[in-house]
Structure formats: C-alpha cells, structure tokens
Protein backbone atom coordinates (compact mmCIF):
# COMPACT_ATOMS: atom_id res chain seq x y z
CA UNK A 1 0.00 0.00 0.00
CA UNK A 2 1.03 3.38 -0.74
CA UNK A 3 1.99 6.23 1.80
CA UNK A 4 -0.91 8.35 1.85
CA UNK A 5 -0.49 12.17 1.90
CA UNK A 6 -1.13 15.10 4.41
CA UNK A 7 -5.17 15.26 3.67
CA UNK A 8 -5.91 11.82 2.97
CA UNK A 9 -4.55 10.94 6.82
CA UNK A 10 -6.93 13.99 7.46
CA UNK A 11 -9.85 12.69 6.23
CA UNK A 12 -9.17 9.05 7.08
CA UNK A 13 -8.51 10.49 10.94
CA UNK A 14 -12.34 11.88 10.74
CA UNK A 15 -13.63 8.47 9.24
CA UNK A 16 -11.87 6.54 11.85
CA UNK A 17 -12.82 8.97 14.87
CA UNK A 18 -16.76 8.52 13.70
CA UNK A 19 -16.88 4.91 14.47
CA UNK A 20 -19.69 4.76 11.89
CA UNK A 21 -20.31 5.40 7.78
CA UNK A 22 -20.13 8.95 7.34
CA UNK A 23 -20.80 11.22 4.42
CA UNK A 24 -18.70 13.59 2.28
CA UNK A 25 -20.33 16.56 3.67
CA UNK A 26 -19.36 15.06 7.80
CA UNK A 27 -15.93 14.96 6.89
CA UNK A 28 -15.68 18.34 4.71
CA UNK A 29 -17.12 19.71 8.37
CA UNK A 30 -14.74 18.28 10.55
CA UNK A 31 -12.21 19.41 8.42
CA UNK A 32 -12.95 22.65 7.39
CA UNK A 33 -13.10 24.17 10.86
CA UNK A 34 -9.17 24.06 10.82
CA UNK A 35 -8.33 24.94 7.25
CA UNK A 36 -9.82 26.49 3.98
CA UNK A 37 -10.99 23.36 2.02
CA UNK A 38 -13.49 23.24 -0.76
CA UNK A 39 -16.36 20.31 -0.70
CA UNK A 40 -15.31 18.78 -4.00
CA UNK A 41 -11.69 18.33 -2.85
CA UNK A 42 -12.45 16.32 0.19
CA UNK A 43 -15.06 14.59 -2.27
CA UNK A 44 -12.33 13.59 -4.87
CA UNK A 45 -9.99 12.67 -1.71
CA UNK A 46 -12.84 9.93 -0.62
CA UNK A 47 -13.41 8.72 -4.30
CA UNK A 48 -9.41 8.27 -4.59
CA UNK A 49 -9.46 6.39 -1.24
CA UNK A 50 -12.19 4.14 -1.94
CA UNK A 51 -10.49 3.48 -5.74
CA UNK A 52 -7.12 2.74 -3.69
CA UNK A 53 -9.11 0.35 -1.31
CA UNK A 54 -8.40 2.23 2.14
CA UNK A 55 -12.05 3.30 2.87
CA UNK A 56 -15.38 1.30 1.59
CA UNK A 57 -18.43 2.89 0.54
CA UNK A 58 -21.96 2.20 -0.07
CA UNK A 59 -24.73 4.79 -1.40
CA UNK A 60 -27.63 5.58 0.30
CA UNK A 61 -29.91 8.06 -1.58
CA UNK A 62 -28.01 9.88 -3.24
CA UNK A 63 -25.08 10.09 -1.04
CA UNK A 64 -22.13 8.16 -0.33
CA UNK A 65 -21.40 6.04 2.53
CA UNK A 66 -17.88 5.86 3.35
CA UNK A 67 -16.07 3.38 6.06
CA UNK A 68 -12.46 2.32 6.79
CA UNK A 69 -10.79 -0.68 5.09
CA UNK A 70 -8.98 -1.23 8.16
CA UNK A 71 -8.48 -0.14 11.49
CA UNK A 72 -5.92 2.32 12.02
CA UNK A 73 -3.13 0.60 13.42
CA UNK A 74 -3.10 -2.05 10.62
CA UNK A 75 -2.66 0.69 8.06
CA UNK A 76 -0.01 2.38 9.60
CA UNK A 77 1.67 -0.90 9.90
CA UNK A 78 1.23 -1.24 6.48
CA UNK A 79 2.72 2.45 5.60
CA UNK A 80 5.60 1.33 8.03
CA UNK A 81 6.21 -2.21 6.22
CA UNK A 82 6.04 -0.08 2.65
CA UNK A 83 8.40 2.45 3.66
CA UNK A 84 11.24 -0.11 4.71
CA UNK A 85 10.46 -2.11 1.50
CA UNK A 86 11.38 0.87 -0.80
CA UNK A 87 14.31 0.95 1.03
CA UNK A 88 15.68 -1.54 -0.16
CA UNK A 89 19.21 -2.91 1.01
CA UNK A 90 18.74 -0.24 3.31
CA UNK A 91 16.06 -1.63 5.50
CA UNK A 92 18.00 -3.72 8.06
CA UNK A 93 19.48 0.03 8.74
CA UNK A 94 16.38 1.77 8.62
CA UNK A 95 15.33 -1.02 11.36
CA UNK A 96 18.25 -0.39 13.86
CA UNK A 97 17.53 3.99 13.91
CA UNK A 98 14.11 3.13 13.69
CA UNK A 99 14.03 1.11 17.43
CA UNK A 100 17.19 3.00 18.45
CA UNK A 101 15.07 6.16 18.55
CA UNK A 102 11.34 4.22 19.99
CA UNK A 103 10.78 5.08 23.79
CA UNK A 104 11.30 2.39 26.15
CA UNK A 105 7.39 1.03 26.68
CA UNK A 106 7.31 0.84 22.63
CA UNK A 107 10.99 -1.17 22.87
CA UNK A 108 9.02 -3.70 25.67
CA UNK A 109 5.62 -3.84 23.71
CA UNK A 110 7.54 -4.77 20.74
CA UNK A 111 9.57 -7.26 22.63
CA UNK A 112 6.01 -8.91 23.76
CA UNK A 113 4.79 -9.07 20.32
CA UNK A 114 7.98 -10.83 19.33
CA UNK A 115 7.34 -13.15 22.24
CA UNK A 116 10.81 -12.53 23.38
CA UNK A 117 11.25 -12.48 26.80
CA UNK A 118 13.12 -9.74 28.91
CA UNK A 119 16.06 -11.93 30.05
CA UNK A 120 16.33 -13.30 26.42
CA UNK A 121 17.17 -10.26 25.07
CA UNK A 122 20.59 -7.97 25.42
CA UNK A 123 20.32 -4.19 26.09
CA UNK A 124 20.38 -1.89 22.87
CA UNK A 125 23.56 -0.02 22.70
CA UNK A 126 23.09 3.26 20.99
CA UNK A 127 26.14 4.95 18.96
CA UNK A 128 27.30 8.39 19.57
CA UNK A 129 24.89 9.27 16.97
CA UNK A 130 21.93 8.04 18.69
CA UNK A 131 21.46 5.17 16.66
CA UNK A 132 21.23 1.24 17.93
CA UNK A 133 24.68 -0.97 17.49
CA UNK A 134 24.29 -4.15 17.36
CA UNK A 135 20.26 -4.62 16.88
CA UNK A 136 19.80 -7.65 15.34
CA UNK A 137 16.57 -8.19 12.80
CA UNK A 138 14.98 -10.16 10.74
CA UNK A 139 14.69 -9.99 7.01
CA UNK A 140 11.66 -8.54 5.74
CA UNK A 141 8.97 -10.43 4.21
C-alpha cells in the first residue's frame, strides 16, 4: 500500500474517529473548521481512497457512505512495512535507527509481540549518533 499524503490521513482520521459510515459533507465539516478546504476536494480525496481500497463505501440516496478498510493501526503498519520495503538494502538500517530512537514502553511492547522475553534479550547499545549498534533483525517479508 502506498503512503498516503497530508489530507488523505486527514480525512481518514475523521472516518476513523466517527466509528460509523459517514458522508462527504461530515468529513468536509470536521475538516474545514481548521483549514480552507473546498467540498469537492475532500469529495475527490474519498473517491481516490475508496479506488485505492483504504475506505469502503456504499450509497444511500443519493449520497455516499464511506467506512475504513482497516483499522488504524493495521494501516499504519502497512505504511511502516512499505516504507522499509522501498528501502531496499537499506532496511535492516532503517530497522536499527528506527528502534534505536522508539521510547522504552514501545521497545518492551515490541519485545512482547515478538514473544521474546526480557532476560532473552541484550540491552540496545546506541552509537554516539543516537542510533542502535548491534540490533539484530529479521529480514523482511
């Protein structure tokens, strides 16, 4: 999946927020209170979502129904896992600063999802430069 830009994670922060299917016109609200947007662009936005498969939509009368894909935290995974992809030979790097610069809680939540357990695993040595030496990772899928 592709990165998506500055006012599609606008509007997709509004669709997630409503917990429900919610119109053009809800989201050009929400959105418009904090900058000058016109109707049809948050319109075209939706239709470009829905045509790249991140939100779902069903018409009722006349108007559009829109719902996420997916919840939030899947899709940024899947902007995360994108991002190292393109990076190609660079991703086992992109890894190490990535951890190197997560807070400590993240760092243990991780560790739990990996199903590694705190004794199993060796403190991560940061560089001068603030990134982690020695992290060891696995290759991508």
């Amino acid at each position: 999946m592709a990165v998506l830009g500055e006012l599609e994670h606008q509007v997709m922060r509004v669709v997630w927020d409503a917990h429900e299917p919610v119109s053009v016109r809800t989201v050009y609200e929400a959105l418009v209170t904090h900058r000058e947007l016109a109707y049809t662009t948050v319109m075209t936005v939706m239709d470009r979502l829905a045509k790249k498969g991140v939100l779902t939509r069903e018409q009722q009368g006349r108007a559009w129904l829109y719902v996420p894909a997916q919840t939030q935290a899947a899709m940024v995974a899947d902007e995360i896992v994108s991002l190292l992809e393109e990076s190609g030979d660079q991703g086992m790097r992109v890894i190490g600063e990535f951890v190197a610069r997560l807070p400590p809680e993240l760092v243990e939540h991780a560790r739990l999802c990996l199903g590694v357990r705190p004794a199993e695993v060796a403190p991560v040595r940061r560089s001068p430069g603030g990134s982690a030496a020695g992290v060891r990772s696995r290759p991508l899928r």
